[in-house]
Protein backbone atom coordinates (compact mmCIF):
# COMPACT_ATOMS: atom_id res chain seq x y z
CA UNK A 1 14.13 19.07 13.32
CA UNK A 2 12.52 20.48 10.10
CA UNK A 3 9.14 21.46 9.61
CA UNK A 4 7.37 19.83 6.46
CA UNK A 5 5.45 23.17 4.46
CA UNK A 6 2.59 21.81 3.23
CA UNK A 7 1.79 25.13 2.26
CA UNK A 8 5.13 25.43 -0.31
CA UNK A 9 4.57 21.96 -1.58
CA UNK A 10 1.00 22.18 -2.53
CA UNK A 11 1.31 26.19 -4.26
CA UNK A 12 4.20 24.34 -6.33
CA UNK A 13 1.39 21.53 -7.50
CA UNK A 14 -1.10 24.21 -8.10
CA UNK A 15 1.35 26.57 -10.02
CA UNK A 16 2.02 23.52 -12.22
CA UNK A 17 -1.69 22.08 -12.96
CA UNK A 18 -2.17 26.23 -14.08
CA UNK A 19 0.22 25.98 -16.28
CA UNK A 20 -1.12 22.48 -18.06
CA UNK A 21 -4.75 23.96 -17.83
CA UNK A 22 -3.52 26.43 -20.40
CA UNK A 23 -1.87 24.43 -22.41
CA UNK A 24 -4.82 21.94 -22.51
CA UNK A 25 -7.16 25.09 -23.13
CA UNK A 26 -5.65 25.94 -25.96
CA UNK A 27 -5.83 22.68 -27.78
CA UNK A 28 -8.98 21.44 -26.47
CA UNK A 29 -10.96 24.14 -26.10
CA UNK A 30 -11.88 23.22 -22.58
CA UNK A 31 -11.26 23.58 -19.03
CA UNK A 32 -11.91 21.39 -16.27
CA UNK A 33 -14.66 21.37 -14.21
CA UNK A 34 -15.15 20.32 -10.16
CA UNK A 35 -18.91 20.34 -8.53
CA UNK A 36 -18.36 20.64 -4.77
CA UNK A 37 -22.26 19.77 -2.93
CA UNK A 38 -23.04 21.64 0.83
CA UNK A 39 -25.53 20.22 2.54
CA UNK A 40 -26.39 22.56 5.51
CA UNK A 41 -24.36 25.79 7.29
CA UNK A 42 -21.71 23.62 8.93
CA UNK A 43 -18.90 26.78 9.62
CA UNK A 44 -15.84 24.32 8.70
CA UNK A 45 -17.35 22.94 5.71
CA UNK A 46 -18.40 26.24 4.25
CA UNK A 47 -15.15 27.04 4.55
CA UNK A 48 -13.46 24.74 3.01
CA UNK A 49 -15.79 24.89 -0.07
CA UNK A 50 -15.13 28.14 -0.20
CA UNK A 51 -11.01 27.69 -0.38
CA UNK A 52 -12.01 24.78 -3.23
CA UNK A 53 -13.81 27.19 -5.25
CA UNK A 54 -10.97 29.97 -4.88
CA UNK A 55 -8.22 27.52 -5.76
CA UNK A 56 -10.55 26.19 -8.72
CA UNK A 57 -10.39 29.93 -10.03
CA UNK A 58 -6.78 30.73 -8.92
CA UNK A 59 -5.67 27.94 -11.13
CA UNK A 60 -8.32 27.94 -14.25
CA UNK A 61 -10.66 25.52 -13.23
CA UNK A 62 -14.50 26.09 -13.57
CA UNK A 63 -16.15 25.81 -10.30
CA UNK A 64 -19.84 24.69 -9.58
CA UNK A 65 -21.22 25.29 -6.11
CA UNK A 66 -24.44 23.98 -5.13
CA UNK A 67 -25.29 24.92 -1.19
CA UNK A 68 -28.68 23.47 -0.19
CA UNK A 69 -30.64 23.59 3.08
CA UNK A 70 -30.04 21.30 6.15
CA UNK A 71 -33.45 20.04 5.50
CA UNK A 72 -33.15 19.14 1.56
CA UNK A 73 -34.27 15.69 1.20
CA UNK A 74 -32.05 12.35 0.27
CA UNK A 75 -33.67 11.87 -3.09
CA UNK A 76 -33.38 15.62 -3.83
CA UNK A 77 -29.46 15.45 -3.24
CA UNK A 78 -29.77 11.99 -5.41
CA UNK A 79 -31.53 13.78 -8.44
CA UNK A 80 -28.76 16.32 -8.36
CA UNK A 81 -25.55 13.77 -8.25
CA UNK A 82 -27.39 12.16 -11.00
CA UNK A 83 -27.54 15.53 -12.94
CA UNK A 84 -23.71 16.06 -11.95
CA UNK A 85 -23.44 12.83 -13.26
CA UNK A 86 -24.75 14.02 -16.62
CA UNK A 87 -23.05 17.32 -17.00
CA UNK A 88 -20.42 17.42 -19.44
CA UNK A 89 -18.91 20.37 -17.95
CA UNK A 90 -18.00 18.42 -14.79
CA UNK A 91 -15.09 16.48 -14.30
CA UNK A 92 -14.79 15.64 -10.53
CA UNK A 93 -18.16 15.78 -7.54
CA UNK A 94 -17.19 16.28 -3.97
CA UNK A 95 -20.08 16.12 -1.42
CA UNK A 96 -18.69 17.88 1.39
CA UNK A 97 -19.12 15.59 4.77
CA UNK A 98 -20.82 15.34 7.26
CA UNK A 99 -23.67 15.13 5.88
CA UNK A 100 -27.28 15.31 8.10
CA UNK A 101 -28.14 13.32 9.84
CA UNK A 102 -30.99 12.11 7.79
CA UNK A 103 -29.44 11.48 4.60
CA UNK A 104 -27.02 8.29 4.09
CA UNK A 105 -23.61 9.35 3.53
CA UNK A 106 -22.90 5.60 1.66
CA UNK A 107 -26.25 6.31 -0.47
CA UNK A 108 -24.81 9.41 -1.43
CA UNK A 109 -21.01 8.88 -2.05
CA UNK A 110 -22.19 5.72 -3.99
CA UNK A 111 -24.41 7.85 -6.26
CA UNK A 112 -21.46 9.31 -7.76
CA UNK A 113 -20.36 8.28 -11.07
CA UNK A 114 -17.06 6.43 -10.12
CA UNK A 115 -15.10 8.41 -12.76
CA UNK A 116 -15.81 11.49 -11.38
CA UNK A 117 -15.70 10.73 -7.67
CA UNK A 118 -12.53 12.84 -7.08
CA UNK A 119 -12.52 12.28 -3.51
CA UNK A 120 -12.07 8.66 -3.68
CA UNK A 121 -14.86 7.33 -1.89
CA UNK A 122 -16.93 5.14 -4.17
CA UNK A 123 -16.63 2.03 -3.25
CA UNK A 124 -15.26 1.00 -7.05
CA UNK A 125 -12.79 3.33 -6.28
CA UNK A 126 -12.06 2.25 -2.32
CA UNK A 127 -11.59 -1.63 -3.95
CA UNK A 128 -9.38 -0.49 -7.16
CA UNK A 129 -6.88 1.81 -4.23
CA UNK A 130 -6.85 -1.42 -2.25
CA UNK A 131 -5.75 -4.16 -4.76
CA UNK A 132 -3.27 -1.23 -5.94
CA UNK A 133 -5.10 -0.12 -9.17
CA UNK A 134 -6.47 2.95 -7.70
CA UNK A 135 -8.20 5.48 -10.62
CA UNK A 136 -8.51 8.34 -7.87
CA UNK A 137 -6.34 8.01 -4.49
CA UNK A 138 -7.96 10.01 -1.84
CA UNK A 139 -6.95 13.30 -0.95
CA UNK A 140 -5.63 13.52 2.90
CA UNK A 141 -3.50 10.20 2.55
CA UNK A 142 -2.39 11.08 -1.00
CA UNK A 143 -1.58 14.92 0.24
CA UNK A 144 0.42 12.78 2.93
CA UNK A 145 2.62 10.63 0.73
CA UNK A 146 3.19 13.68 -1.79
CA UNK A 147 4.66 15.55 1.29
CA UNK A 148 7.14 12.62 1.91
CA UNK A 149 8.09 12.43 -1.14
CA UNK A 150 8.54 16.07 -2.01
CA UNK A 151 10.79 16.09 1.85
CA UNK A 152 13.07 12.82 0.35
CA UNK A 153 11.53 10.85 3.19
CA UNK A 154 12.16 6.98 2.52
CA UNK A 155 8.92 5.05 2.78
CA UNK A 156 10.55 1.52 1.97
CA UNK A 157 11.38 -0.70 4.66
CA UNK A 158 10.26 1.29 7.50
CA UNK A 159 7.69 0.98 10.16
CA UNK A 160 4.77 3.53 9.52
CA UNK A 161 2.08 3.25 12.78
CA UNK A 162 -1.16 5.05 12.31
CA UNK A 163 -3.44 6.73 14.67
CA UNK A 164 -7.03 6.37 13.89
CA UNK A 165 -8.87 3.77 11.26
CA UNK A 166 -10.78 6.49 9.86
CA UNK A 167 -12.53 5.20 6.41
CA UNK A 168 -11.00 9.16 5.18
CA UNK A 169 -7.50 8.97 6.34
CA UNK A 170 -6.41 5.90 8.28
CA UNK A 171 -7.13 3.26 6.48
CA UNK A 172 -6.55 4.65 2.61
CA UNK A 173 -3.26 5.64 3.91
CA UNK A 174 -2.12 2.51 5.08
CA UNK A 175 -2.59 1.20 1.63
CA UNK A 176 -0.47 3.83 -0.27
CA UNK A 177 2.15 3.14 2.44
CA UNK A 178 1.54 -0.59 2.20
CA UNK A 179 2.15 0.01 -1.98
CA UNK A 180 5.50 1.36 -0.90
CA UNK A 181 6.54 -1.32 0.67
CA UNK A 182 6.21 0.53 4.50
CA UNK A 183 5.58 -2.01 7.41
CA UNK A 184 2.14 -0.85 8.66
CA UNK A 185 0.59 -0.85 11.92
CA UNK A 186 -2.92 0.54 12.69
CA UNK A 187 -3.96 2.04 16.15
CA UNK A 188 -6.98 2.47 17.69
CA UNK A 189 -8.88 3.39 20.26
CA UNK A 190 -8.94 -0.35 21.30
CA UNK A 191 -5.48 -0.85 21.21
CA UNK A 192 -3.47 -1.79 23.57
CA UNK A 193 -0.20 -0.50 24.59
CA UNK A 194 -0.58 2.23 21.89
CA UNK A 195 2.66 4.12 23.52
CA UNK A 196 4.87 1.01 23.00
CA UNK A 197 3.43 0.83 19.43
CA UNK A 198 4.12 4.75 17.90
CA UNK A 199 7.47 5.02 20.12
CA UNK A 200 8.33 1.59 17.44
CA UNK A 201 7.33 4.32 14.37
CA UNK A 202 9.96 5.67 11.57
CA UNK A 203 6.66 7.15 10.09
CA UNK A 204 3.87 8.80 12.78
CA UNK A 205 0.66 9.89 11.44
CA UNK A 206 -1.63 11.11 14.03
CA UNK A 207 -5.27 11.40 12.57
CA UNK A 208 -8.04 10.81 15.79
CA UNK A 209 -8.80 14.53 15.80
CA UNK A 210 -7.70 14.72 19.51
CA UNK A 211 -6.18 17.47 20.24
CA UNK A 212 -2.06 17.14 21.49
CA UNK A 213 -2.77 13.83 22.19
CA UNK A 214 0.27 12.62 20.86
CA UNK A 215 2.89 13.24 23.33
CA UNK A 216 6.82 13.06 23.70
CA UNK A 217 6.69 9.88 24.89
CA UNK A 218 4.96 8.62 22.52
CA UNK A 219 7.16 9.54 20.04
CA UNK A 220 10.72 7.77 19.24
CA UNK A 221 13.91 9.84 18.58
CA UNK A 222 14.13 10.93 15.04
CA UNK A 223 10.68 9.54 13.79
CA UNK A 224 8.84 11.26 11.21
CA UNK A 225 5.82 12.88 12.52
CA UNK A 226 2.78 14.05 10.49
CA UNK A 227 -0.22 15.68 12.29
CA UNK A 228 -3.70 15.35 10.03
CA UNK A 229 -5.80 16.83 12.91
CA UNK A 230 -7.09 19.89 12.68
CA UNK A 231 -8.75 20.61 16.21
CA UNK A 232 -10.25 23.99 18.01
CA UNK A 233 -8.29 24.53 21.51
CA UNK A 234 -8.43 27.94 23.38
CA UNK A 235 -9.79 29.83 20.11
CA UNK A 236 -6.78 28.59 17.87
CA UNK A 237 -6.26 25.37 15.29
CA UNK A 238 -4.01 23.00 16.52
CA UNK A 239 -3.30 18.92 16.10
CA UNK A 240 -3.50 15.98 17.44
CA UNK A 241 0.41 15.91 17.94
CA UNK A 242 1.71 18.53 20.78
CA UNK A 243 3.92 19.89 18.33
CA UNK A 244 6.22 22.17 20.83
CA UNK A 245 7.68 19.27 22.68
CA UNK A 246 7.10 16.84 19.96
CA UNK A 247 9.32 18.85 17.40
CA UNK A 248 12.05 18.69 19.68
CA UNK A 249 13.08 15.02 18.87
CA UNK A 250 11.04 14.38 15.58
CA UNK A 251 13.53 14.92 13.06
CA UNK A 252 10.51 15.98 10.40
CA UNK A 253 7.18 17.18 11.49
CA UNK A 254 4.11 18.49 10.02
CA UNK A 255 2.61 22.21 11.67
CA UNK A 256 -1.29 22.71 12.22
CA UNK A 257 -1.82 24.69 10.74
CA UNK A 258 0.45 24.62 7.40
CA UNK A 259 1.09 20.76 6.78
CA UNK A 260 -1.54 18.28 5.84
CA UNK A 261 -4.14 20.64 5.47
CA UNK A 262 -3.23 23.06 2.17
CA UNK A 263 -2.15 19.36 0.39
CA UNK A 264 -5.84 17.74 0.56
CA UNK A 265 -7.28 20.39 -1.56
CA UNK A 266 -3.82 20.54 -3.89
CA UNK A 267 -4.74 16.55 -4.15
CA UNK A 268 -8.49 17.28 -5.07
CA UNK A 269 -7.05 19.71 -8.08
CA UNK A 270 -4.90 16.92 -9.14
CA UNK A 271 -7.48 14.37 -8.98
CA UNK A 272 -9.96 16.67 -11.15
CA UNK A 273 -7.61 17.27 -13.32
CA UNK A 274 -6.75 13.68 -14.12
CA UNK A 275 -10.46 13.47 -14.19
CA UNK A 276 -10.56 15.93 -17.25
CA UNK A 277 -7.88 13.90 -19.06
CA UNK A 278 -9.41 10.86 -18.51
CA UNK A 279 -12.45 12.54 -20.18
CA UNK A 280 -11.02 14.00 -23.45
């Protein structure tokens, strides 16, 4: 068994993009710039837009942060995508989800001019990463396919099964796998049989957000097994895959925390980035 360090991979992506912010710097003048949008005191998300803003100043990036009240209206968030939307200085806008309940999470993610929509979740964007032309590939499933890559995993030819249909992981990620020629099966919680189905998996990706749900058994000898959940059990983080017996017959596996996690906001930087290109 060896562990996947998602961790490794994605300081390696970020020590690069440094080193081609300077370079760009010097000839342009410019740096790029990511807006990241809090909507409410949500303890996860304010975390992770704080890590976003640190890695946007560990690597030369200019960072905008705009936290607003649980209570801020729809059309106030709306007037200040649409200033985003305006701002020279900003390359990439991630509204940090969930949003409340009161304001429409489509509405919002639509807003977003699709050139800047780093995440990947305009719908231009969802369309363009489905028929293969994607301008921004979103984060989480492109973290994923970086890691397999990076590990010499072959994608071609094999059966990749899925756990969960999520519009943010499950279903963007059966694309890219789909684009490399992967056999892809989705599950669900309506499916049937779902043990028969992952045990058939070269490629496991658990992403339900249930956590050690995937089992041994579940789990086929040798399979490649990567754990997007990140779930709060007994005061620690752990997965949706029960990675102490599950490691013992995956012959590469993801840790929680340490695998999928540090790559989606590696992903983000490399999606603003090509953002600022795209712009000059």
């Amino acid at each position: 068994m060896s562990i996947i360090d998602g961790k490794k991979v994605a300081s390696h992506i970020k020590d690069k993009l440094a080193a081609e912010v300077k370079i760009l710097k010097t000839k342009t003048g410019k740096t790029p710039g990511l807006a990241v949008v809090l909507v409410g005191d949500d303890p996860a998300s304010a975390v992770y837009v704080k890590n976003k803003n640190k890695t946007c100043t560990n690597i030369g990036f200019q960072s905008f942060e705009h936290i607003l009240s649980e209570n801020t209206s729809e059309d106030k968030l709306l007037n200040l995508i649409n200033d985003l939307n305006n701002d020279d200085q900003v390359n990439g806008i991630l509204v940090q989800l969930p949003l409340p309940s009161h304001i429409s999470s489509k509405k919002i993610l639509v807003a977003i001019n699709p050139q800047k929509d780093v995440d990947g979740f305009h719908l231009e964007n969802v369309g363009r990463l489905v028929t293969g032309n994607a301008l921004f590939k979103p984060c989480t499933p492109a973290g994923i396919i970086k890691l397999l890559d990076e590990y010499k995993i072959e994608i071609e030819g094999k059966n990749a099964v899925i756990i969960g249909r999520s519009n943010i992981v499950g279903k963007p990620v059966s694309f890219l796998l789909l684009e490399r020629n992967a056999t892809v099966t989705i599950c669900h919680s309506r499916t049937k049989d779902l043990s028969s189905l992952s045990r058939s998996a070269d490629i496991l990706i658990a992403a339900i957000g249930k956590p050690n749900f995937v089992t041994p058994d579940m789990v086929k000898n040798n399979a490649v097994v990567i754990d997007v959940g990140i779930n709060r059990l007994d005061g620690k983080l752990v997965g949706d895959v029960d990675f102490a017996s599950v490691s013992k017959q995956a012959s590469f596996i993801t840790p929680v925390p340490g695998g999928v996690g540090p790559m989606t906001i590696a992903m983000l930087m490399e999606n603003t980035f090509q953002a600022f290109k795209n712009s000059l």
